[in-house]
C-alpha atoms as a PDB file:
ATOM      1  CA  UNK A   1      -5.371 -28.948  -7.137  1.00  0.00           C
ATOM      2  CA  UNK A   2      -7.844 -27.831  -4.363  1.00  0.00           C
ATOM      3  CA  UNK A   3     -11.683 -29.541  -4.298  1.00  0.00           C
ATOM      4  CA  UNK A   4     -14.463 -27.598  -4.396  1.00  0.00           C
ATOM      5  CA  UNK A   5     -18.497 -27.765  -4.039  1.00  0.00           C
ATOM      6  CA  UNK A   6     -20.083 -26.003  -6.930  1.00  0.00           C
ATOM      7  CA  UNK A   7     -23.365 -25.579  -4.868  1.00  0.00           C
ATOM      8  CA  UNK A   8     -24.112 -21.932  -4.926  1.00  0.00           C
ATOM      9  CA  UNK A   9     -22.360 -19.360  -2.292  1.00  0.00           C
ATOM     10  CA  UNK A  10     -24.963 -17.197  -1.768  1.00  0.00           C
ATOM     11  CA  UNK A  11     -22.431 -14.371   0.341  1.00  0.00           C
ATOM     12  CA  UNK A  12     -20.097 -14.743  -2.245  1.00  0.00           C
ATOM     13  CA  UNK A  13     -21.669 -14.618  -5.465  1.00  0.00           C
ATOM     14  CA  UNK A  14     -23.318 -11.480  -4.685  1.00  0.00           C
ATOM     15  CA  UNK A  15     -20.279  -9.741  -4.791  1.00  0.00           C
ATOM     16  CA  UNK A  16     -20.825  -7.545  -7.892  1.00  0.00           C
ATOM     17  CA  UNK A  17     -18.423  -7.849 -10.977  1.00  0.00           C
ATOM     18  CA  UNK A  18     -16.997  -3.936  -9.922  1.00  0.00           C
ATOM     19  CA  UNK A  19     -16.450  -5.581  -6.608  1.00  0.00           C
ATOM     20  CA  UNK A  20     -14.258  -8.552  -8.024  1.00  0.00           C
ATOM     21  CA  UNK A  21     -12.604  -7.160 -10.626  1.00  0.00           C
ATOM     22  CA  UNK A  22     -11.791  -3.697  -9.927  1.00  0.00           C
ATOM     23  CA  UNK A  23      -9.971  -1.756 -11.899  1.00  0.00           C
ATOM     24  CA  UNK A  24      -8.719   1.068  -9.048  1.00  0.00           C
ATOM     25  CA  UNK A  25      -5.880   0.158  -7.834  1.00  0.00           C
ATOM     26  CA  UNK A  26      -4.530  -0.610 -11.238  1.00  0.00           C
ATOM     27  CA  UNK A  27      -4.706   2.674 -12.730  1.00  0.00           C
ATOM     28  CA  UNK A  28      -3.435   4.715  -9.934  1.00  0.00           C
ATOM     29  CA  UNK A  29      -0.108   2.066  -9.952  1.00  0.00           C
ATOM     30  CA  UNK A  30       0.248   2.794 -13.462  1.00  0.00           C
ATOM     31  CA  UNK A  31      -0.941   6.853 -13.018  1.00  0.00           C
ATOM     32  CA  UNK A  32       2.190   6.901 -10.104  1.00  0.00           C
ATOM     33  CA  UNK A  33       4.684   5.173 -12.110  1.00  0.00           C
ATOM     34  CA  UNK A  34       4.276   7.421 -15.240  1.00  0.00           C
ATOM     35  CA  UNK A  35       4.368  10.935 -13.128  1.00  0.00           C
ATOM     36  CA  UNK A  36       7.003   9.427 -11.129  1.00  0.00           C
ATOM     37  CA  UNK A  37       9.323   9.017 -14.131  1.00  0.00           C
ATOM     38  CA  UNK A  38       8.125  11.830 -15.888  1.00  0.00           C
ATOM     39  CA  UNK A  39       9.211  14.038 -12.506  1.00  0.00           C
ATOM     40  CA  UNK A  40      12.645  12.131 -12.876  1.00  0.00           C
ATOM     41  CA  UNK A  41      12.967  13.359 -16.462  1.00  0.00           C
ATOM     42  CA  UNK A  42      12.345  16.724 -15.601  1.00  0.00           C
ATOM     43  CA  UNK A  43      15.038  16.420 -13.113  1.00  0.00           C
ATOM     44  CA  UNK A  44      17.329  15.298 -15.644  1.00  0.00           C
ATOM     45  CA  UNK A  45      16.691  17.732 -18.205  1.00  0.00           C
ATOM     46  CA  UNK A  46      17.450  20.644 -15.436  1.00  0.00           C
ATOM     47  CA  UNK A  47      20.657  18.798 -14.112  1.00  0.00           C
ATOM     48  CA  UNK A  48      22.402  16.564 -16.333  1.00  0.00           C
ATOM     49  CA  UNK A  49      24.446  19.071 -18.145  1.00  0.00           C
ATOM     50  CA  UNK A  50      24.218  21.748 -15.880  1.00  0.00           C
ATOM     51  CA  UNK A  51      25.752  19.238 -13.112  1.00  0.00           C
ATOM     52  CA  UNK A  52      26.584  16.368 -14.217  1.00  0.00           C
ATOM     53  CA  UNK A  53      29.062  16.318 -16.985  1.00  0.00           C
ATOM     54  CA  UNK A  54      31.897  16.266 -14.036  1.00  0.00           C
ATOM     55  CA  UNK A  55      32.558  13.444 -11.514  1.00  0.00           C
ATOM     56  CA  UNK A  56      34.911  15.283  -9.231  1.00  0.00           C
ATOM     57  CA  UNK A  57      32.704  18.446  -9.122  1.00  0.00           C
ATOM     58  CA  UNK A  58      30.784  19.174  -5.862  1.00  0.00           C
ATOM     59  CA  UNK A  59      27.601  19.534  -7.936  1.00  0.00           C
ATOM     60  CA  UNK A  60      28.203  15.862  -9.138  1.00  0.00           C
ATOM     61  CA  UNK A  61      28.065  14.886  -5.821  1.00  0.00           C
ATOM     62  CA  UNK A  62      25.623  16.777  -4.609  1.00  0.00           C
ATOM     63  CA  UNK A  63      23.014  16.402  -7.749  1.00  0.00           C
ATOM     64  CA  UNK A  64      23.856  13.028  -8.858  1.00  0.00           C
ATOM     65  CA  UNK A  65      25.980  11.069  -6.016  1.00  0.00           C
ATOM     66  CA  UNK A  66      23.750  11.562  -3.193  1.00  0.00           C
ATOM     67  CA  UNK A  67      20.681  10.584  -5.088  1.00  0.00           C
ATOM     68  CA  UNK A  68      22.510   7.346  -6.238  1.00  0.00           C
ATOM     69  CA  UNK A  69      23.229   6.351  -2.213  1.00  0.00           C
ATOM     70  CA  UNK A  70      19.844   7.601  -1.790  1.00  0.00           C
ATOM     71  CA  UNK A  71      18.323   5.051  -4.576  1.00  0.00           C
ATOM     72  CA  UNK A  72      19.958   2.078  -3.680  1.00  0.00           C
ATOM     73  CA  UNK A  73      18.796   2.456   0.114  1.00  0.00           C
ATOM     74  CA  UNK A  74      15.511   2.766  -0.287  1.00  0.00           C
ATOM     75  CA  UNK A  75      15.237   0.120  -3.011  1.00  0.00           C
ATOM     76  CA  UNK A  76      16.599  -2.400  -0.650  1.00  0.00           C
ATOM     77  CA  UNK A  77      14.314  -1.242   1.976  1.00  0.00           C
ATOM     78  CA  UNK A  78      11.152  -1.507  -0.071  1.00  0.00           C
ATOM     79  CA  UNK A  79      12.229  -4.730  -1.656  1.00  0.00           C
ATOM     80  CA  UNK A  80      13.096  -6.334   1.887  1.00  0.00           C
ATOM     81  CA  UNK A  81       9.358  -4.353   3.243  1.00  0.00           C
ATOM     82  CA  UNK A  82       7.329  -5.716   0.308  1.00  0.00           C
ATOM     83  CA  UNK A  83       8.406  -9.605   0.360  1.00  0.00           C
ATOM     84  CA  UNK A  84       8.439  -9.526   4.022  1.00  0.00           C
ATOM     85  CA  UNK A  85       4.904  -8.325   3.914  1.00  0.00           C
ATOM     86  CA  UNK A  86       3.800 -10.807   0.525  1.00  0.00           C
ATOM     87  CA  UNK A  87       5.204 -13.568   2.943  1.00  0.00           C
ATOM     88  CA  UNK A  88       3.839 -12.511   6.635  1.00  0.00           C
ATOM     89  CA  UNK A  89       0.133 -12.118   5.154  1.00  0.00           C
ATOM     90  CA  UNK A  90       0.036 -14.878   2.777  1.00  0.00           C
ATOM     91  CA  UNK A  91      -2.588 -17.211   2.499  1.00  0.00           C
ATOM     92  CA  UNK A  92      -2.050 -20.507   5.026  1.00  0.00           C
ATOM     93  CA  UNK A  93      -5.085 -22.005   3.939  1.00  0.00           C
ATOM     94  CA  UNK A  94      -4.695 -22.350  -0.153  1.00  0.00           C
ATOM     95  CA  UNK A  95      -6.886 -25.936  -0.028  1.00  0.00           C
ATOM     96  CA  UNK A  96      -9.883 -23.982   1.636  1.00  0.00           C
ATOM     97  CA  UNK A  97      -9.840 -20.880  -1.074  1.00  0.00           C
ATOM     98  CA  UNK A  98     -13.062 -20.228  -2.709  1.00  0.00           C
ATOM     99  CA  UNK A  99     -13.608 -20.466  -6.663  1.00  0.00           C
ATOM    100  CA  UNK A 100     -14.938 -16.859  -7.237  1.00  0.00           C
ATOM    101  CA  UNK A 101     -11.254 -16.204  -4.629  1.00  0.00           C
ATOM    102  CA  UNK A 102      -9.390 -18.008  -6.458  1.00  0.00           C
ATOM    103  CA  UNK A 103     -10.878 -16.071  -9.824  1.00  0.00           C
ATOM    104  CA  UNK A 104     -10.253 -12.288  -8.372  1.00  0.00           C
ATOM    105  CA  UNK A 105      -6.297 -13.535  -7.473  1.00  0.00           C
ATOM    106  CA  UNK A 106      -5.802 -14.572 -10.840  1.00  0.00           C
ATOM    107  CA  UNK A 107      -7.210 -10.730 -11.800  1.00  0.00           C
ATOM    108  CA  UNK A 108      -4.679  -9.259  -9.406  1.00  0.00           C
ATOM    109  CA  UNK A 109      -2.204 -11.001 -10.651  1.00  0.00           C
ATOM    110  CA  UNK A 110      -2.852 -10.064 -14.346  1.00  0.00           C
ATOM    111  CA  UNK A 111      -2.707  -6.379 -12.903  1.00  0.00           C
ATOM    112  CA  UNK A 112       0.742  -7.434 -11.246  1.00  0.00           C
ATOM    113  CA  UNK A 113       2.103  -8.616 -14.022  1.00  0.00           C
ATOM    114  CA  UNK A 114       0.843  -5.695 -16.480  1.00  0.00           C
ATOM    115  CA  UNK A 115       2.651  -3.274 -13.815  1.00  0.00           C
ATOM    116  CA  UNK A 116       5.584  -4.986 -13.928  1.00  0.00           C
ATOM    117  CA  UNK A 117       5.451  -4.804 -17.744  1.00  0.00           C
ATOM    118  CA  UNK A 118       4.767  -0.565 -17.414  1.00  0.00           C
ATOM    119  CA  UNK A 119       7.851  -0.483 -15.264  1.00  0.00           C
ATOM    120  CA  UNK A 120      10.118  -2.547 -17.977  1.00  0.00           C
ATOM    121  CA  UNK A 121       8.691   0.024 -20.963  1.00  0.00           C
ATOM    122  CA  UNK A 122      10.010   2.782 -18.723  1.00  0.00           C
ATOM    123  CA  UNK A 123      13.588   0.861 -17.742  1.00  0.00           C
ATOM    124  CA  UNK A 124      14.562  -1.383 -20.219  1.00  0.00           C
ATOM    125  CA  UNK A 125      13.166   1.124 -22.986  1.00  0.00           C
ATOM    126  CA  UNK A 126      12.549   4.722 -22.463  1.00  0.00           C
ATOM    127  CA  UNK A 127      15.411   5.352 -20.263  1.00  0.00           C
ATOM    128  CA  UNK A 128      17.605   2.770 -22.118  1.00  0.00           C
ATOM    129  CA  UNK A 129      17.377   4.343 -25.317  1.00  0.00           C
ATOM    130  CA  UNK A 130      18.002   7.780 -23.408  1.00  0.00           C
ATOM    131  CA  UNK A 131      21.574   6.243 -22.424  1.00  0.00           C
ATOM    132  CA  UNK A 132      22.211   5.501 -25.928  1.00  0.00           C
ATOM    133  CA  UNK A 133      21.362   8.562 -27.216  1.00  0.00           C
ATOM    134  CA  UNK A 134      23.501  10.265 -24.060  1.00  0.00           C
ATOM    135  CA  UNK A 135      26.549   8.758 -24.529  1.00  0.00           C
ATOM    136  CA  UNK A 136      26.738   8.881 -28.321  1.00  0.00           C
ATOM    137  CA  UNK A 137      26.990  12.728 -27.152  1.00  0.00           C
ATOM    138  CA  UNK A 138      29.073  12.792 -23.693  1.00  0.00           C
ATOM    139  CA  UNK A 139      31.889  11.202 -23.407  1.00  0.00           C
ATOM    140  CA  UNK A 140      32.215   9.224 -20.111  1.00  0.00           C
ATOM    141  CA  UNK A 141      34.448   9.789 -17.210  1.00  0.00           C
ATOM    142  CA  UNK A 142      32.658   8.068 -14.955  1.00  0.00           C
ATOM    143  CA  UNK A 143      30.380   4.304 -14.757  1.00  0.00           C
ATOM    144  CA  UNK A 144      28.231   6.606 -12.818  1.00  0.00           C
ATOM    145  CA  UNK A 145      26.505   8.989 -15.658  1.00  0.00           C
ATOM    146  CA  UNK A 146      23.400  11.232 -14.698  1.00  0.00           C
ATOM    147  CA  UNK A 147      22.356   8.935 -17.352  1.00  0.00           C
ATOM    148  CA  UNK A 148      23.634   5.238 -15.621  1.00  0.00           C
ATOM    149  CA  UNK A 149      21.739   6.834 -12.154  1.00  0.00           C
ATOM    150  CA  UNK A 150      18.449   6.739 -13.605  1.00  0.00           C
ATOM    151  CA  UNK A 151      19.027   3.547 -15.770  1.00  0.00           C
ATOM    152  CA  UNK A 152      20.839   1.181 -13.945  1.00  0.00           C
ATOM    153  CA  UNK A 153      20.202   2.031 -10.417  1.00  0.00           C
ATOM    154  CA  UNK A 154      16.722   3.535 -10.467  1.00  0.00           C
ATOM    155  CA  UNK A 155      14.507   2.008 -13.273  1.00  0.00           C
ATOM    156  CA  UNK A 156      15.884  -1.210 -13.275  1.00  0.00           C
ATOM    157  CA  UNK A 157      15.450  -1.859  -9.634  1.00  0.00           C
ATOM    158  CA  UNK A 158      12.052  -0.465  -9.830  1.00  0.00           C
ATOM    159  CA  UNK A 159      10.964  -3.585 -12.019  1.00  0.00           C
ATOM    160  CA  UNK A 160      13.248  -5.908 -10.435  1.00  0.00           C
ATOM    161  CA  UNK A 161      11.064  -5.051  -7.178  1.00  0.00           C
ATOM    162  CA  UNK A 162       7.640  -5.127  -8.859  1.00  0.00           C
ATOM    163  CA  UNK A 163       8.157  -8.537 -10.748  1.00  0.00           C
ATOM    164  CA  UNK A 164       9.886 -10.708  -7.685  1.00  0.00           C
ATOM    165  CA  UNK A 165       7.191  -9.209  -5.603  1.00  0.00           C
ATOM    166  CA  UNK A 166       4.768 -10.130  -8.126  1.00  0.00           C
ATOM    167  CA  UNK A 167       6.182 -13.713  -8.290  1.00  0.00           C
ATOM    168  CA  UNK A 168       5.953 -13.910  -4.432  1.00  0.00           C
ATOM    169  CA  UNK A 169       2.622 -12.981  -4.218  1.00  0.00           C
ATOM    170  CA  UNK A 170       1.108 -15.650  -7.163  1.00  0.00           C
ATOM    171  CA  UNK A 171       3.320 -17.870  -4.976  1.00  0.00           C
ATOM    172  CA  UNK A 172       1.699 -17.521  -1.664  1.00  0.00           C
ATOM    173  CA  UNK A 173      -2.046 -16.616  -2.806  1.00  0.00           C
ATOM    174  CA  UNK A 174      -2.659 -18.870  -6.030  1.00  0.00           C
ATOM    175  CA  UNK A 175      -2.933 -22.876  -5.832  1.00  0.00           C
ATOM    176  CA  UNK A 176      -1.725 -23.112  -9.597  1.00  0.00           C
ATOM    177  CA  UNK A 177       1.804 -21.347  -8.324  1.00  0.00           C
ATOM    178  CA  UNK A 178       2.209 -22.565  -5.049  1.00  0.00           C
ATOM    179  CA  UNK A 179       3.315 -26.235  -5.331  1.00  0.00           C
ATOM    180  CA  UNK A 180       6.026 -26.070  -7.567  1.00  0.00           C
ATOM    181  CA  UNK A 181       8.079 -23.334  -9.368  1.00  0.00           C
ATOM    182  CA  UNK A 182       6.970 -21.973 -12.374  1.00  0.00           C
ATOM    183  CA  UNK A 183       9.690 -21.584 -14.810  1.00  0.00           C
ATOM    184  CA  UNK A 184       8.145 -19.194 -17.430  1.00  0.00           C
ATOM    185  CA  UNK A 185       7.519 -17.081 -14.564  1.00  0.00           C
ATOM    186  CA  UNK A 186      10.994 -16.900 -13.331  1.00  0.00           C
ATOM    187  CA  UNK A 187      12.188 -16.239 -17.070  1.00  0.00           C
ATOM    188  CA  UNK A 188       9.985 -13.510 -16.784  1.00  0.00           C
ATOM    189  CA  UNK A 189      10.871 -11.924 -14.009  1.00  0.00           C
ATOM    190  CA  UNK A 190      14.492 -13.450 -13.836  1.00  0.00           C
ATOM    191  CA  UNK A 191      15.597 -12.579 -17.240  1.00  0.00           C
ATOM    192  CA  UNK A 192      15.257  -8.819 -16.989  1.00  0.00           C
ATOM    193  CA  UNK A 193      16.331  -9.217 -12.839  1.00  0.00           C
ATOM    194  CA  UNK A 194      19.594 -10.473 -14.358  1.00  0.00           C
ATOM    195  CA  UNK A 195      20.276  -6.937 -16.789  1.00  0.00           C
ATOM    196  CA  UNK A 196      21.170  -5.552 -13.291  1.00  0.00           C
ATOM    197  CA  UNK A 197      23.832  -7.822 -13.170  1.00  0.00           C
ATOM    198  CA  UNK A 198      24.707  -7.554 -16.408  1.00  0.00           C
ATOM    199  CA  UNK A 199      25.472  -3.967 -15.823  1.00  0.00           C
ATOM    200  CA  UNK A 200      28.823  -4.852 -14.505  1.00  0.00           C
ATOM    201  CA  UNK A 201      30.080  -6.573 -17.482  1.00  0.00           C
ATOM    202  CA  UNK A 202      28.846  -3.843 -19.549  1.00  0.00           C
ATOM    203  CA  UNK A 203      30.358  -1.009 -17.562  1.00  0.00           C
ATOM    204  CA  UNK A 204      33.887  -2.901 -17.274  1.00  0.00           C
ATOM    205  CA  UNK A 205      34.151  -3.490 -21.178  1.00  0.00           C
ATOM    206  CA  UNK A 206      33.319   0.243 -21.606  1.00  0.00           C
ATOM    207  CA  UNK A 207      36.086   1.179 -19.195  1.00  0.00           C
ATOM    208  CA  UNK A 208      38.604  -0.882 -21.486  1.00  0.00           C
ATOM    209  CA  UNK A 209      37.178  -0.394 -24.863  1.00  0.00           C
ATOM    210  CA  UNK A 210      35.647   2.749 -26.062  1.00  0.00           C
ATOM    211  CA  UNK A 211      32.478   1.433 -27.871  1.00  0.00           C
ATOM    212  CA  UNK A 212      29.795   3.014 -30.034  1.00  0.00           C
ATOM    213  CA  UNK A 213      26.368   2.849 -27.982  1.00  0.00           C
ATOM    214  CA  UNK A 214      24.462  -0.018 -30.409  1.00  0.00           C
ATOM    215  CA  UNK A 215      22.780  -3.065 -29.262  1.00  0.00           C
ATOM    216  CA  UNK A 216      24.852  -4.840 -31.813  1.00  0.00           C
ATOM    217  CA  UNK A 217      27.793  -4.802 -30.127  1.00  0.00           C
ATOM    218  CA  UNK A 218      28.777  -7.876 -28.609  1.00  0.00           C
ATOM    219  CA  UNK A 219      28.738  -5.876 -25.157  1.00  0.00           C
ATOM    220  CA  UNK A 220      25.332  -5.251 -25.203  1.00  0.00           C
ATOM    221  CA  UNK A 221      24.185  -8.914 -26.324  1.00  0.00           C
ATOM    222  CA  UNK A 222      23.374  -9.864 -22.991  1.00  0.00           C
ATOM    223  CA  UNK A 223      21.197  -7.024 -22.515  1.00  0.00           C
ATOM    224  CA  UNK A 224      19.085  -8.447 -25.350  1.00  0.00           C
ATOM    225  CA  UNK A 225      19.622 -12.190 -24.991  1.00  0.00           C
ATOM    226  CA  UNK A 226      18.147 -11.481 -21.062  1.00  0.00           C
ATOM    227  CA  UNK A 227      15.215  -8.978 -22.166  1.00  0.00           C
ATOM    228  CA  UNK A 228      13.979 -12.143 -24.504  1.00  0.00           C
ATOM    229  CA  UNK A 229      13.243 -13.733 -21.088  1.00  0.00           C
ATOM    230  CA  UNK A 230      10.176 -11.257 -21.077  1.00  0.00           C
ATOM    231  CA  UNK A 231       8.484 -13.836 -24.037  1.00  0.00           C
ATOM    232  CA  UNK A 232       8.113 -16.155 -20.747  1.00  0.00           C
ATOM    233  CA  UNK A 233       5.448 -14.074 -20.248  1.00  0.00           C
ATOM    234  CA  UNK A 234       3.020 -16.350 -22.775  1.00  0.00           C
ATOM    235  CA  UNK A 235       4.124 -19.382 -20.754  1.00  0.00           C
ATOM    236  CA  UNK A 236       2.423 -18.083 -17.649  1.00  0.00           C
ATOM    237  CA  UNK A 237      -0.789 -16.986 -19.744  1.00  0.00           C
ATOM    238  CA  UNK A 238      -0.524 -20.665 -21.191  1.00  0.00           C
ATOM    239  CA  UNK A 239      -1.403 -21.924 -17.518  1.00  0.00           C
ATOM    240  CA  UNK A 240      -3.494 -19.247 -16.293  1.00  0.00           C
ATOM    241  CA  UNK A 241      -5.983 -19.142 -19.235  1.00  0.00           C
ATOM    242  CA  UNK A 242      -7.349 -22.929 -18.512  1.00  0.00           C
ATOM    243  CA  UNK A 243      -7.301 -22.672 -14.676  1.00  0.00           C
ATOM    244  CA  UNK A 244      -9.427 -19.338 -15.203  1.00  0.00           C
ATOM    245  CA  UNK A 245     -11.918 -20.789 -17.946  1.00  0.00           C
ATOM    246  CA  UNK A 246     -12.280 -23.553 -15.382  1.00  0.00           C
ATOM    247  CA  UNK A 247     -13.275 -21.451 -12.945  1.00  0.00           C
ATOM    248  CA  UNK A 248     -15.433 -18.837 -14.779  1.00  0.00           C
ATOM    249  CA  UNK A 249     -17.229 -22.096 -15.786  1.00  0.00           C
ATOM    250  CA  UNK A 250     -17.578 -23.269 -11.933  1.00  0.00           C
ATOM    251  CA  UNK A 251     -18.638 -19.771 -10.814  1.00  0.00           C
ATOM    252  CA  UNK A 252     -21.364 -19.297 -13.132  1.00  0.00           C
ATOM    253  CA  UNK A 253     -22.862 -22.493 -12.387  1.00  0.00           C
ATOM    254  CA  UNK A 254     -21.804 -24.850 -14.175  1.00  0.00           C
ATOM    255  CA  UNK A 255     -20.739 -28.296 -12.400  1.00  0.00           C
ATOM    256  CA  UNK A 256     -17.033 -28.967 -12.264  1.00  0.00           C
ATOM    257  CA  UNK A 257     -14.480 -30.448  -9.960  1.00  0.00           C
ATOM    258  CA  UNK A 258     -10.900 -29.048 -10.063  1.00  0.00           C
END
């Protein structure tokens, strides 16, 4: 772990609390998500049976397929912009960070990971208990539902790019995450990466067997058995709380070498 001098910083600690641990960016993340998806909803409501109840129709295409091509490139774009950027501006100098630094990271980070956690509500549960409800209603023709296009290939790539980025960035900016993996962190952000893959299973056995939509079916047990990988979630808290009482303790004076 770095070394640090607890004599005061006189630049830095007169950096207000508003200016250390702001809130701004936060809320507007959170603000864009929820209009974002409720937009998308919206969309849905006007289109999915009006369009989309027929694969081989020209409205299916135009509606439903073409936003599907359009989803998956940009989602590879932004994830390939985002960890390029996370990895072109990260930190070089991690032994030289400052305490009251090191303190405001481990803020950001919280507000990464709470992000991440908005997104998941919207994938793995709003729009996942949609698809339920959808196909309990419509019968299938298609893997590729008005339904599955939101799901599948919208939300869930959505958190899949928010949580690796999220990893990537306590990786290059934060001592505690930078020397080793941490492996309640990848459960986090792993285990509900890996529903994507899942997908495929899940769309193969409905293809050969048709299947109630419950999460009791066998089918669906991976979706559950991954979305447990969220409880990871404590195991990161478990080593950020002592690192940040350690340095809330060095910042407000009180002597302490980490």
């Amino acid at each position: 772990m770095a070394q640090y001098r607890t004599e005061a910083a006189p630049a830095k600690r007169a950096e207000s609390v508003e200016q250390m641990f702001g809130w701004g960016t936060f809320f507007k993340c959170q603000i864009a998500i929820s209009i974002f998806y409720v937009m998308i909803r919206i969309y849905q409501q006007y289109f999915s049976w009006s369009k989309g109840l027929d694969f081989f129709s020209e409205d299916f295409r135009i509606y439903w397929w073409n936003m599907l091509i359009g989803e998956l490139i940009i989602e590879g774009a932004v994830l390939t912009f985002a960890l390029g950027y996370i990895w072109k501006t990260r930190d070089r100098n991690l032994d030289k960070i400052t305490p009251e630094e090191e303190l405001r990271r481990f803020w950001g980070l919280g507000q990464w990971i709470a992000t991440f956690a908005w997104a998941v509500y919207w994938g793995a549960s709003f729009f996942t208990e949609q698809d339920g409800t959808w196909h309990q209603t419509v019968i299938r023709d298609t893997d590729f539902t008005p339904s599955h296009i939101i799901e599948f290939y919208l939300s869930y790539p959505i958190y899949i790019i928010i949580g690796i980025s999220a990893y990537m960035w306590a990786r290059t900016r934060l001592p505690l995450f930078s020397k080793a993996h941490s492996i309640p962190f990848m459960l986090t952000v792993g285990g509900p990466a890996m529903i994507f893959v899942n997908v495929a299973l899940n769309e193969w056995g409905h293809t050969f067997w048709i299947m109630e939509e419950l999460f009791v079916a066998p089918l669906h047990w991976g979706f559950v058995t991954l979305g447990w990988c969220l409880f990871g979630v404590y195991g990161v808290a478990a080593a950020m709380c002592p690192r940040i009482f350690e340095l809330i303790r060095i910042t407000s004076g009180g002597k302490a070498t980490a």
